[in-house]
Protein backbone atom coordinates (compact mmCIF):
# COMPACT_ATOMS: atom_id res chain seq x y z
CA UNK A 1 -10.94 -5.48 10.50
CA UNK A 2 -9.28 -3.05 8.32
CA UNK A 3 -7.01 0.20 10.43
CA UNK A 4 -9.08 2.85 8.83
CA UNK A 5 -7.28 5.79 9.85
CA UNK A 6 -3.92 4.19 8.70
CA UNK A 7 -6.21 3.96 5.39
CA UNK A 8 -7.22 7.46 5.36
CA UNK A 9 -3.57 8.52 6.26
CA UNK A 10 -2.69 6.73 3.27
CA UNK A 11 -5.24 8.11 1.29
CA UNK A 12 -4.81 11.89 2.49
CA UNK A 13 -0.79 11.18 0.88
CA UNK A 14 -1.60 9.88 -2.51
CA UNK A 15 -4.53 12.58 -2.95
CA UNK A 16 -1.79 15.57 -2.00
CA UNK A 17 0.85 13.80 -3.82
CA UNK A 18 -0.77 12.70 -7.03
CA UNK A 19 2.25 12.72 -8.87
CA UNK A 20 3.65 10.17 -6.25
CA UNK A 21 1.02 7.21 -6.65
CA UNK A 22 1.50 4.08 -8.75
CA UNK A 23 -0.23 0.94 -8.61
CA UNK A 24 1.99 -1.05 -10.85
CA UNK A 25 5.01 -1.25 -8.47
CA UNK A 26 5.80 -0.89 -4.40
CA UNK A 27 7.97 1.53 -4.88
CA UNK A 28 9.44 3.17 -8.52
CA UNK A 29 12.47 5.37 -9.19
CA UNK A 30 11.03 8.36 -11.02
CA UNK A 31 12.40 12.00 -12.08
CA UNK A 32 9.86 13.55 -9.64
CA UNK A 33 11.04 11.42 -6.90
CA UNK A 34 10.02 7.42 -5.49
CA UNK A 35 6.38 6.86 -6.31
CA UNK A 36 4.99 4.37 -4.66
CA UNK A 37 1.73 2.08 -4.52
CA UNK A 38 -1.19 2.06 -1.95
CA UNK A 39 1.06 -0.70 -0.09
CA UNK A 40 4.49 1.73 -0.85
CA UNK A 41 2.72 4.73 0.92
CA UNK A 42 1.54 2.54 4.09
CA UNK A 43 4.87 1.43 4.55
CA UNK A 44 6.32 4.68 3.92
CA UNK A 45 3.80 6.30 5.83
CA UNK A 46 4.68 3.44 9.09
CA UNK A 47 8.43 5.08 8.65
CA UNK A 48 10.05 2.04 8.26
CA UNK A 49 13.42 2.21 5.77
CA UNK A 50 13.46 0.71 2.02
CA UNK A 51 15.90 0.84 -0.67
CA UNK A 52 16.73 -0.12 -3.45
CA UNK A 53 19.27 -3.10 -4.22
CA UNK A 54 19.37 -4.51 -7.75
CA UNK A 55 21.84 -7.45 -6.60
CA UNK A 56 19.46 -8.91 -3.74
CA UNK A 57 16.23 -8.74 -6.39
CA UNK A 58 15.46 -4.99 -6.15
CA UNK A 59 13.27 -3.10 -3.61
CA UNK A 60 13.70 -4.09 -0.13
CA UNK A 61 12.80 -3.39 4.05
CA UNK A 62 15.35 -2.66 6.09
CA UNK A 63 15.22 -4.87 9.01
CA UNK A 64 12.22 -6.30 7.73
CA UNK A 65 12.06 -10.30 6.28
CA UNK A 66 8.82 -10.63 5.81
CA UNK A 67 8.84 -9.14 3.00
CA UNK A 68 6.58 -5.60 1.22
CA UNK A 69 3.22 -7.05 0.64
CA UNK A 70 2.61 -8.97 4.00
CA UNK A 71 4.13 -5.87 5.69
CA UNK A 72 1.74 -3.55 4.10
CA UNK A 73 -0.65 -5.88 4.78
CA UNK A 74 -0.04 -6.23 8.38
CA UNK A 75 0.12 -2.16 8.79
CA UNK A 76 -2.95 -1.56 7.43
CA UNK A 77 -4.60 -4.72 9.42
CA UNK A 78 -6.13 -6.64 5.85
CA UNK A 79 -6.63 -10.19 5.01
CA UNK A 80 -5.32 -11.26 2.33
CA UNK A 81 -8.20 -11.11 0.27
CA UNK A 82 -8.39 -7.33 0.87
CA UNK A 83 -4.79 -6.43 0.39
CA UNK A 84 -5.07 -8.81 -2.92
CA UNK A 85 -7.51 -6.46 -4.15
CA UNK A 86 -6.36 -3.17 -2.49
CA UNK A 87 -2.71 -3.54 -3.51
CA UNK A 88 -3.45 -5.04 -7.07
CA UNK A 89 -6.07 -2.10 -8.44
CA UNK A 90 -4.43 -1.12 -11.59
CA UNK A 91 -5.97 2.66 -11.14
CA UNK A 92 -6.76 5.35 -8.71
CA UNK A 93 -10.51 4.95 -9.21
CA UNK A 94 -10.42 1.23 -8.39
CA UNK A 95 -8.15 1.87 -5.55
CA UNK A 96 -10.98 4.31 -4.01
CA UNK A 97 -13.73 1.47 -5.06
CA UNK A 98 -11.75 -0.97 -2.56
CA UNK A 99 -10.89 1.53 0.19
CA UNK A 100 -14.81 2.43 0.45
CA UNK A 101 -15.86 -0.99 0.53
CA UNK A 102 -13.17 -2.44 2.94
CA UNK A 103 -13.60 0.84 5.22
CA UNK A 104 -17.55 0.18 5.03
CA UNK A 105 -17.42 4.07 3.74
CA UNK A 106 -15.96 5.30 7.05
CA UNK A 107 -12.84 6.46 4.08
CA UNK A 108 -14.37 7.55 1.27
CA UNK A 109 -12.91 9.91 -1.40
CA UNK A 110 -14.89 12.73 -1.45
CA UNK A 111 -14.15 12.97 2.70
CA UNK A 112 -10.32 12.60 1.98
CA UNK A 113 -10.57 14.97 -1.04
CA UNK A 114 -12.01 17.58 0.87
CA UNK A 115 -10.31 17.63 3.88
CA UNK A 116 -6.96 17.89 1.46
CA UNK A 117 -8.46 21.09 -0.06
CA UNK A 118 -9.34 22.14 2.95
CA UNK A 119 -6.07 21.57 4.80
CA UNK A 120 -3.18 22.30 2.29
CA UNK A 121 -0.16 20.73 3.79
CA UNK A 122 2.61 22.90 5.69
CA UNK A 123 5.04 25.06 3.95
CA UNK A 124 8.67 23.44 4.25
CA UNK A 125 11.21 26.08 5.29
């Protein structure tokens, strides 16, 4: 059964941080910092280190052999059937349309959306 407050926690990061979500890779080197994926954010969101090494076939885990997607995977407790279709939404909207389903609407985007708004994050001194 799907973690659904790792879900939500996930969620709750790519609603604040918009500009910070992609679908089409784990992780992306972009002007306005790393983006990352649904999978990206769950490992970024479990702390554990990745970087970025064009000689040993790009984005990699620290530590971590068993590679992004079955790590993602494992964090946010999915089969594979689930993390197929969580991780490989190509938009926002379907992302949400597999996050309701797989959380039996425990996590559902107008509960994450609202609690954002309703909970701006910390300032950063």
């Amino acid at each position: 059964m799907a973690n659904n407050t790792k879900i939500r926690n996930v969620m709750v990061q790519i609603t604040r941080n918009p500009n910070l979500h992609n679908q089409s890779n784990w992780f992306a080197n972009q002007s306005c910092g790393t983006t990352k994926c649904v999978g990206g954010w769950a490992i970024h969101e479990e702390g554990i280190p990745y970087c970025y090494r064009p000689g040993e076939g790009g984005w990699i885990l620290e530590g971590d052999e068993s590679g992004i997607e079955k790590t993602a995977r494992n964090i946010l407790e999915l089969t594979e059937r689930e993390a197929v279709f969580l991780f490989f939404s190509s938009n926002l909207d379907g992302v949400w349309t597999v996050v309701e389903e797989i959380t039996n609407r425990v996590v559902t985007r107008v509960e994450v959306e609202a609690w954002v708004a309703a909970n701006p994050e910390p300032e950063r001194v």
